[in-house]
C-alpha atoms as a PDB file:
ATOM      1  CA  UNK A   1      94.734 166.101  72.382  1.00  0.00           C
ATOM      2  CA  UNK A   2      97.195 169.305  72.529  1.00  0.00           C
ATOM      3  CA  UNK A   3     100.620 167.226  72.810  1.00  0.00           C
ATOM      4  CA  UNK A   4      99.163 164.760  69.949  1.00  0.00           C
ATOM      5  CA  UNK A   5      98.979 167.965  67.767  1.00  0.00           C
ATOM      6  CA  UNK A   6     102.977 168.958  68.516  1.00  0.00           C
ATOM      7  CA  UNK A   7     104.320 165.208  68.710  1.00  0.00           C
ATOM      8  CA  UNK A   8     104.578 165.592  64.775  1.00  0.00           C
ATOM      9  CA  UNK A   9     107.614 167.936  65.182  1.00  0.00           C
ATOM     10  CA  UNK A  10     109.295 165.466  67.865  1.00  0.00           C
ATOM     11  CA  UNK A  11     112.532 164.032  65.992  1.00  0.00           C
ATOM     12  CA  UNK A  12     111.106 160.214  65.654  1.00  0.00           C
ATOM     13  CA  UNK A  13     114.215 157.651  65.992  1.00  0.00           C
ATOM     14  CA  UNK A  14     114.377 154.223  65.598  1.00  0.00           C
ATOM     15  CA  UNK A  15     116.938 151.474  67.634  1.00  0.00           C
ATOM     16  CA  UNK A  16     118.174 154.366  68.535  1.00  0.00           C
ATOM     17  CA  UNK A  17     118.995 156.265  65.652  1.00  0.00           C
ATOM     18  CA  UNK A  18     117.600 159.574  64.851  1.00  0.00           C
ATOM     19  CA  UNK A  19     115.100 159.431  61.275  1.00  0.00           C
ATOM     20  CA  UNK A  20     116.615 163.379  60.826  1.00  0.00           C
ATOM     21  CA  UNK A  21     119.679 162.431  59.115  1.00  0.00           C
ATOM     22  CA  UNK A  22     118.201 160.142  56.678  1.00  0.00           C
ATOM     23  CA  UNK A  23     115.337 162.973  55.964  1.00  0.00           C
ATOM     24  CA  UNK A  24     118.242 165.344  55.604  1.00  0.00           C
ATOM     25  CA  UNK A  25     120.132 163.093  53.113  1.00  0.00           C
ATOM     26  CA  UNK A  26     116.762 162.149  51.015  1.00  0.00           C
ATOM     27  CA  UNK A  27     117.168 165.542  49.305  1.00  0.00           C
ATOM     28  CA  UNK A  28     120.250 164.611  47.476  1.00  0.00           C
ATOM     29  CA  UNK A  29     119.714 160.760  46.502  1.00  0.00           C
ATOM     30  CA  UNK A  30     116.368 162.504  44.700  1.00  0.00           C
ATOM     31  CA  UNK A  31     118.776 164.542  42.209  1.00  0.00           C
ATOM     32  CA  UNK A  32     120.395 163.292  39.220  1.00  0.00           C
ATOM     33  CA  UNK A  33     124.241 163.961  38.832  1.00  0.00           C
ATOM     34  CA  UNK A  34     125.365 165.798  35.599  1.00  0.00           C
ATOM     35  CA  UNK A  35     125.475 163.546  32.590  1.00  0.00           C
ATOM     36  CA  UNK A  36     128.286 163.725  30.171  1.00  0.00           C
ATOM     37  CA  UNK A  37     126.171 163.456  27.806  1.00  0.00           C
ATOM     38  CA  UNK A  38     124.444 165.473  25.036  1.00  0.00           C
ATOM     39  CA  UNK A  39     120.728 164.383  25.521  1.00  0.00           C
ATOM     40  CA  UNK A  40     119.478 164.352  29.069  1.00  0.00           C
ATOM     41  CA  UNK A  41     116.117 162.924  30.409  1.00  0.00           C
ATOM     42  CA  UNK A  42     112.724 165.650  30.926  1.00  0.00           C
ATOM     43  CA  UNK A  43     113.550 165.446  34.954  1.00  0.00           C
ATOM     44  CA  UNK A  44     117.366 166.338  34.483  1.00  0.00           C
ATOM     45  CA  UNK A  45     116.619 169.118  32.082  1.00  0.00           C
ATOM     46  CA  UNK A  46     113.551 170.755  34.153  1.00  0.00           C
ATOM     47  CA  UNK A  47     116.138 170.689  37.163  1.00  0.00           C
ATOM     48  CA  UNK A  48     118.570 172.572  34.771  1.00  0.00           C
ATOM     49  CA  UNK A  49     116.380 175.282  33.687  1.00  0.00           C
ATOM     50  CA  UNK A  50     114.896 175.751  37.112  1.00  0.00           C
ATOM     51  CA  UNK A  51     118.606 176.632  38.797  1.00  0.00           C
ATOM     52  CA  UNK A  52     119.564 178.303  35.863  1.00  0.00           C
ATOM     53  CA  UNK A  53     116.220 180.986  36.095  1.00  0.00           C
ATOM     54  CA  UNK A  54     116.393 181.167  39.625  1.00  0.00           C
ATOM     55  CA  UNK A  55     120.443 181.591  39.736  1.00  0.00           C
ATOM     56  CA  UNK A  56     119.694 184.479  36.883  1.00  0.00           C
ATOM     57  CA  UNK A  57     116.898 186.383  38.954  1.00  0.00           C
ATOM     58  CA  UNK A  58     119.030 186.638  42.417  1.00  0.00           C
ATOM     59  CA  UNK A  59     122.063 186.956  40.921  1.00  0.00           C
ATOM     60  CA  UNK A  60     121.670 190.120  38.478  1.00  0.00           C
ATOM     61  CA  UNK A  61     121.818 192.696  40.596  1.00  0.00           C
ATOM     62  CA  UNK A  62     124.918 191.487  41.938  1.00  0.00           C
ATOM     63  CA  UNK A  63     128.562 192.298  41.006  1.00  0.00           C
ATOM     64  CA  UNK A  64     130.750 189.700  40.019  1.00  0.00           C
ATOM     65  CA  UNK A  65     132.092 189.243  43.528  1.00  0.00           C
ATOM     66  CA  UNK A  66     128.707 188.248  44.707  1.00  0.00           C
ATOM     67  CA  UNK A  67     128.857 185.616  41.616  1.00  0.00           C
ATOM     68  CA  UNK A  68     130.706 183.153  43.465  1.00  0.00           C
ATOM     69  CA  UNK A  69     127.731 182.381  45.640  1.00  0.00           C
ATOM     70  CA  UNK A  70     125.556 181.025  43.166  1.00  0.00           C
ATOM     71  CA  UNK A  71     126.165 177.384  43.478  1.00  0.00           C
ATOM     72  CA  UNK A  72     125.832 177.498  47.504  1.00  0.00           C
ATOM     73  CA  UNK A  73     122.437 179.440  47.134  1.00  0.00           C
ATOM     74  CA  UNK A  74     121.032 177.380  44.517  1.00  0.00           C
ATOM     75  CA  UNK A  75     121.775 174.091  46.499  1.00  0.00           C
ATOM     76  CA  UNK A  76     120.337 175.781  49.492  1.00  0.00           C
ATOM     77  CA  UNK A  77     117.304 176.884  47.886  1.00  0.00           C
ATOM     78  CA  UNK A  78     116.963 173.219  46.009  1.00  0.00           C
ATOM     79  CA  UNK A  79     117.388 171.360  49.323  1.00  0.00           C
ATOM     80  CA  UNK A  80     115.254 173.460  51.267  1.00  0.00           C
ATOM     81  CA  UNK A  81     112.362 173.380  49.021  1.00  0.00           C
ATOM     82  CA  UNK A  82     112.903 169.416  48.605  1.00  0.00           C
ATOM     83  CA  UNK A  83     113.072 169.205  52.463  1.00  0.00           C
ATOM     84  CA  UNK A  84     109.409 171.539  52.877  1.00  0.00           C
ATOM     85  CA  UNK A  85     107.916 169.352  49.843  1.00  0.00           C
ATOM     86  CA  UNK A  86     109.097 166.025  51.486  1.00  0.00           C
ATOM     87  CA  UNK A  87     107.461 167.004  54.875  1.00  0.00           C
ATOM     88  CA  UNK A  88     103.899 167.651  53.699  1.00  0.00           C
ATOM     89  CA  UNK A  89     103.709 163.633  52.621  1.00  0.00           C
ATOM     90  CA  UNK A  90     101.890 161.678  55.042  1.00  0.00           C
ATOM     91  CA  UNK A  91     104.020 160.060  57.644  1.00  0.00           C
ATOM     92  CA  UNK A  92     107.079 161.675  57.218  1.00  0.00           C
ATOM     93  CA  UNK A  93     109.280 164.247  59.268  1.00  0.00           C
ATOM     94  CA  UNK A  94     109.865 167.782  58.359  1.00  0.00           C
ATOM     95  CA  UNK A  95     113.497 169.103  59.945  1.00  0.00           C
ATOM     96  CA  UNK A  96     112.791 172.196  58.729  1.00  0.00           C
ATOM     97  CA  UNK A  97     110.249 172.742  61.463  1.00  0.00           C
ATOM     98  CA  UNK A  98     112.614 172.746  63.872  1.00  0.00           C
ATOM     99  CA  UNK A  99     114.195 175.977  65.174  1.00  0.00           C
ATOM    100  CA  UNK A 100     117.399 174.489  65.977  1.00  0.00           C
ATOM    101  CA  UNK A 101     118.255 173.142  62.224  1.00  0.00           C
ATOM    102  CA  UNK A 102     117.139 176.483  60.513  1.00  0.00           C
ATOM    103  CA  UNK A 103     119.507 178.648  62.617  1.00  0.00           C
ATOM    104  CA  UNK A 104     122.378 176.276  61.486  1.00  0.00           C
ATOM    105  CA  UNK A 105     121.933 177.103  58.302  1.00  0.00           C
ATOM    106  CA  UNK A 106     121.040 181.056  58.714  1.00  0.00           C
ATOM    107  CA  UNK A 107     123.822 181.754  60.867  1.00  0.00           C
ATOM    108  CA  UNK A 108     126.979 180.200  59.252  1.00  0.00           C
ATOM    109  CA  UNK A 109     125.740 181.534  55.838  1.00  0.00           C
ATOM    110  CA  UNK A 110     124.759 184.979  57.710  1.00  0.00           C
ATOM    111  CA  UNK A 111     127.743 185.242  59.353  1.00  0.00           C
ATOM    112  CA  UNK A 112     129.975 184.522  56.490  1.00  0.00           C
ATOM    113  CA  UNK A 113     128.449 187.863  54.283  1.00  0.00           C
ATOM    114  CA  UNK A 114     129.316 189.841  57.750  1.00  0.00           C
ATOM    115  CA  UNK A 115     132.554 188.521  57.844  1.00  0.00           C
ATOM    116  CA  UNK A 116     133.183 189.297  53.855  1.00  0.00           C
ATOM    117  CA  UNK A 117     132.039 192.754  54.255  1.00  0.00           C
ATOM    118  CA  UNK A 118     134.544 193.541  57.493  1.00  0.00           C
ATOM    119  CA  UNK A 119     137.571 191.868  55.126  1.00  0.00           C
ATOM    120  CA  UNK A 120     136.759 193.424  51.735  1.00  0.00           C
ATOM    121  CA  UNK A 121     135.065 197.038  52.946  1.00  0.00           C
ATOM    122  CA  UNK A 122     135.088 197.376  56.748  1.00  0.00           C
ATOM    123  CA  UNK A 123     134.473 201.025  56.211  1.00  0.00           C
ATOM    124  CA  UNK A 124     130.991 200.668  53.811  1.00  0.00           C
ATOM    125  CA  UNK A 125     130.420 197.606  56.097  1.00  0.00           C
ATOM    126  CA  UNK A 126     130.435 199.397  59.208  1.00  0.00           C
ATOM    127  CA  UNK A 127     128.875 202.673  57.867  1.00  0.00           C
ATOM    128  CA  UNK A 128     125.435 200.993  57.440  1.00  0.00           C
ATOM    129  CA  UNK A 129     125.086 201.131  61.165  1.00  0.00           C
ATOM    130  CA  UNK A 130     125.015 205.029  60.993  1.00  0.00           C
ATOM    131  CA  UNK A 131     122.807 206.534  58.241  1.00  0.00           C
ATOM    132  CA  UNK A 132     124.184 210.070  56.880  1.00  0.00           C
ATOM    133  CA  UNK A 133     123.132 212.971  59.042  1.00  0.00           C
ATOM    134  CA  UNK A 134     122.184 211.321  61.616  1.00  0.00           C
ATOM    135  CA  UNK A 135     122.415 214.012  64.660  1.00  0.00           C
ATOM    136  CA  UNK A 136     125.194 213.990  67.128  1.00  0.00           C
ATOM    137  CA  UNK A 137     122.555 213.132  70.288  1.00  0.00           C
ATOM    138  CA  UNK A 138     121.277 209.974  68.722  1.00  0.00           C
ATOM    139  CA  UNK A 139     124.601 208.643  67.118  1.00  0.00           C
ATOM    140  CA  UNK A 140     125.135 206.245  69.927  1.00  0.00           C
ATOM    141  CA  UNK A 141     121.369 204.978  70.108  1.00  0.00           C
ATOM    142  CA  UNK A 142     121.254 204.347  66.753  1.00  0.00           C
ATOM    143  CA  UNK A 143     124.923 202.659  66.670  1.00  0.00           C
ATOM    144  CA  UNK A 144     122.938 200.327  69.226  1.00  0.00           C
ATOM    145  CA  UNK A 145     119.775 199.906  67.633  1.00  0.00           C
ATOM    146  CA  UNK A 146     121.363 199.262  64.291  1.00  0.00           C
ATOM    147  CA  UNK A 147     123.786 196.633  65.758  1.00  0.00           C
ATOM    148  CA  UNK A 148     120.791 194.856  67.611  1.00  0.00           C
ATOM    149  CA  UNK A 149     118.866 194.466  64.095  1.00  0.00           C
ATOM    150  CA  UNK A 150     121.945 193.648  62.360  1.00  0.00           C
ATOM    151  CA  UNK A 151     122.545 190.590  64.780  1.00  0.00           C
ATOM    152  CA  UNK A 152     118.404 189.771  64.881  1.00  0.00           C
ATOM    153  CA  UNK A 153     119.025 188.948  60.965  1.00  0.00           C
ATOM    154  CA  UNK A 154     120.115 185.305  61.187  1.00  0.00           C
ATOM    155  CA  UNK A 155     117.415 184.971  64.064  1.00  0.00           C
ATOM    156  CA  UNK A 156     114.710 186.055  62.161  1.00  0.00           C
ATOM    157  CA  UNK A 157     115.621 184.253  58.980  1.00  0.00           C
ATOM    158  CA  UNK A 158     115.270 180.599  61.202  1.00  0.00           C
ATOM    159  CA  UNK A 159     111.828 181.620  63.060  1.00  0.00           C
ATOM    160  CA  UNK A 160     110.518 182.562  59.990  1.00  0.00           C
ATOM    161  CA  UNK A 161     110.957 179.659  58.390  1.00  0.00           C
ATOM    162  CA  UNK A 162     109.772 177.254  61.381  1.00  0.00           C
ATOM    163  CA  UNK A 163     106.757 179.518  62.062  1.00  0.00           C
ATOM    164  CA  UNK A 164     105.427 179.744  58.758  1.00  0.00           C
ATOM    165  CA  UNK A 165     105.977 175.643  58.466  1.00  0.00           C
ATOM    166  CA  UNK A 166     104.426 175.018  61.582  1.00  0.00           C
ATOM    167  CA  UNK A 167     101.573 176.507  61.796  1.00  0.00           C
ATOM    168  CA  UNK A 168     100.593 174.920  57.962  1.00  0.00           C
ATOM    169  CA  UNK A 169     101.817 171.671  59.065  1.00  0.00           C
ATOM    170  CA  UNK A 170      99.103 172.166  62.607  1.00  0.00           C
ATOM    171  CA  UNK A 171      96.508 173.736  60.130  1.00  0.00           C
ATOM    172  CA  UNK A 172      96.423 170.902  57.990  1.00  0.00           C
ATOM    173  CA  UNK A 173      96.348 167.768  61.037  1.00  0.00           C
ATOM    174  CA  UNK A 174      93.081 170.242  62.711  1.00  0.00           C
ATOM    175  CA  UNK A 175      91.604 170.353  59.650  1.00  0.00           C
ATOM    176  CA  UNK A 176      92.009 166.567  58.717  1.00  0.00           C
ATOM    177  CA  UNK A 177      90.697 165.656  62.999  1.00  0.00           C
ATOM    178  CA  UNK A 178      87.482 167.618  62.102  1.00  0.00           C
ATOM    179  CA  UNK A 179      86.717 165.679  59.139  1.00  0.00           C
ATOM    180  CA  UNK A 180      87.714 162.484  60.127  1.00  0.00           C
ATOM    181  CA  UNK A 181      85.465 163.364  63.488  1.00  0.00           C
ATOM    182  CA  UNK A 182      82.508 164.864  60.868  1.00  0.00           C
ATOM    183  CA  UNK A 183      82.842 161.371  59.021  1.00  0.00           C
ATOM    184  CA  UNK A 184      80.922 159.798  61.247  1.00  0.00           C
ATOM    185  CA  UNK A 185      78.246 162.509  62.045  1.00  0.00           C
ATOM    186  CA  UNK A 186      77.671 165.116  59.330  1.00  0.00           C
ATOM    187  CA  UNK A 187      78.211 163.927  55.726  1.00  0.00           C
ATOM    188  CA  UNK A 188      77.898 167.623  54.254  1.00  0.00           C
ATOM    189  CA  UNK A 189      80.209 169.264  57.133  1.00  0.00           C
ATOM    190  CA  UNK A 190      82.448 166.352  56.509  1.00  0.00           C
ATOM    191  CA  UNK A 191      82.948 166.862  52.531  1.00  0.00           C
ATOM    192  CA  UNK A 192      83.227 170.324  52.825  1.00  0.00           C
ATOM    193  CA  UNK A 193      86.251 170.106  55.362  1.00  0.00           C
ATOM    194  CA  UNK A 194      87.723 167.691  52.778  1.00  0.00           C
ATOM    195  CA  UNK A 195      87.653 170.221  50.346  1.00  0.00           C
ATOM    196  CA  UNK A 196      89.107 172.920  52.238  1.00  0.00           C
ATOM    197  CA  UNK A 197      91.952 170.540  53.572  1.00  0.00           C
ATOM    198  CA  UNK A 198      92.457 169.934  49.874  1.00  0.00           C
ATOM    199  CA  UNK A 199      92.977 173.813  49.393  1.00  0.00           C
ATOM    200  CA  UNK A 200      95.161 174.491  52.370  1.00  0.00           C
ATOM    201  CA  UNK A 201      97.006 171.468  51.283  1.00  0.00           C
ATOM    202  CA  UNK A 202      97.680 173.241  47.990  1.00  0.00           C
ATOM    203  CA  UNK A 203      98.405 176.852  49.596  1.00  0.00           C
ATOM    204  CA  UNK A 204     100.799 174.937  51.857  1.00  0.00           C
ATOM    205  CA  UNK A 205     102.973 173.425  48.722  1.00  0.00           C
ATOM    206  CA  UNK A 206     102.917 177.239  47.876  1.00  0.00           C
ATOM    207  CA  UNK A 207     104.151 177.996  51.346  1.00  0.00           C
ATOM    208  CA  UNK A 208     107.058 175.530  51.033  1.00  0.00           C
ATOM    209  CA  UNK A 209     108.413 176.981  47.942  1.00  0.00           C
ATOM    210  CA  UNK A 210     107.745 180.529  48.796  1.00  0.00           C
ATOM    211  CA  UNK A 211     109.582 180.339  52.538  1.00  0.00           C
ATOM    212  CA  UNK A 212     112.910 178.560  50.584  1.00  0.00           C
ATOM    213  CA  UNK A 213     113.265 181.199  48.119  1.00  0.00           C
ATOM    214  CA  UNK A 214     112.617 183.848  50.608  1.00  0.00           C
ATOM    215  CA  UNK A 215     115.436 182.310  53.102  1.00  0.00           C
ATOM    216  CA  UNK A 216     117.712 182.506  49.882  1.00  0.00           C
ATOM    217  CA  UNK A 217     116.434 185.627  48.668  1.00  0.00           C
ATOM    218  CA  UNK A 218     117.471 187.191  52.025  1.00  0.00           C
ATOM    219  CA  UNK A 219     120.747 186.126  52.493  1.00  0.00           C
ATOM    220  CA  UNK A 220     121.120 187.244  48.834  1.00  0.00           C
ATOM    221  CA  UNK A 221     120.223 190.426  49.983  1.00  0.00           C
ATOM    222  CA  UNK A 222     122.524 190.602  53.089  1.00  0.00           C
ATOM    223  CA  UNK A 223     125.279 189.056  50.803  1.00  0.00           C
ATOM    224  CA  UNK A 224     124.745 191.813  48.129  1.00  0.00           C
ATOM    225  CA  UNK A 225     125.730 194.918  50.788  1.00  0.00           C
ATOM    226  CA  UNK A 226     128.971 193.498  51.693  1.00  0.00           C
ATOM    227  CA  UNK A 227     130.199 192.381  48.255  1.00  0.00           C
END
């Protein structure tokens, strides 16, 4: 029953052709475009407001040089949360539970606030892997220890994301065998499983939205001490 459990995170194809890239292009057939008009539908609007709050609380602490993120971190957070939501429908693939597709998007984005720091304020860049005082005997350990966690970042944003996903997404297909398999046995034991799959169904719609706007959140962060 163990490889049943995991063969949910397999990339399904079909004649061939891997289902990932149409679950990674469902995101953005779901949006509207902007409307040149005045008077836009409820779903437009609600989409409006929600980038708009969500561009305001990341972006305020930022200078204006950190501005010119806002439209790649909104997108990012909108399609990531669209992607998590998507995945907890029955049938359907998540590619956010796989490791390989969450470090291609923590790394380039990652890599590119590294790579803005070195151009715009090496110095400030490269003193964060030294903090003041430091004594002269543990200079080089730290040097190496901060480098090590500076290049873990990107890492750690991807597992993060796929560990937190997966184990909901194996949570809720245990919890769903054991009361199909009390169905048939024990009424009670079988109702109350149904309830608390209902629950950890609605903590895991939680979990979606939460990991997204944490992945942002921290590459807001890392984006904020090199701009």
């Amino acid at each position: 029953m163990t490889p049943n459990f995991f063969s949910q995170f397999m990339s399904p194809t079909y004649l061939g052709i891997p289902l990932i890239t149409l679950a990674l292009t469902l995101p953005w057939i779901l949006y509207q475009k902007p409307s040149p008009r005045w008077l836009s539908n409820r779903f437009f609007t609600l989409q409006g407001q929600f980038i708009n709050n969500f561009t305001k609380q990341v972006f305020q602490p930022m200078n204006l040089g950190g501005h010119k993120w806002a439209a790649l971190l909104s997108s990012m957070m909108l399609y990531l949360v669209t992607l998590n939501m998507l995945g907890l429908l029955p049938y359907t693939f998540t590619p956010t539970t796989q490791l390989s597709m969450n470090l291609a998007f923590a790394v380039p984005l990652w890599l590119a606030t590294v790579i803005i720091g070195m151009r715009n304020q090496p110095t400030h860049t490269l003193g964060h892997l030294l903090p003041e005082g430091t004594p002269p005997l543990l200079i080089p350990i730290l040097i190496i220890i901060e480098t090590i966690s500076l290049f873990i970042r990107p890492l750690a944003l991807g597992v993060r994301l796929t560990a937190n996903l997966t184990a909901g997404h194996l949570l809720i297909q245990l919890i769903a065998s054991a009361a199909f398999t009390f169905a048939s046995i024990m009424t009670t034991m079988a109702l109350l499983t149904t309830a608390l799959l209902f629950l950890l169904t609605l903590l895991e719609v939680a979990v979606a939205m939460i990991q997204a706007y944490v992945f942002v959140l921290l590459l807001s962060l890392y984006l904020q001490e090199n701009v």
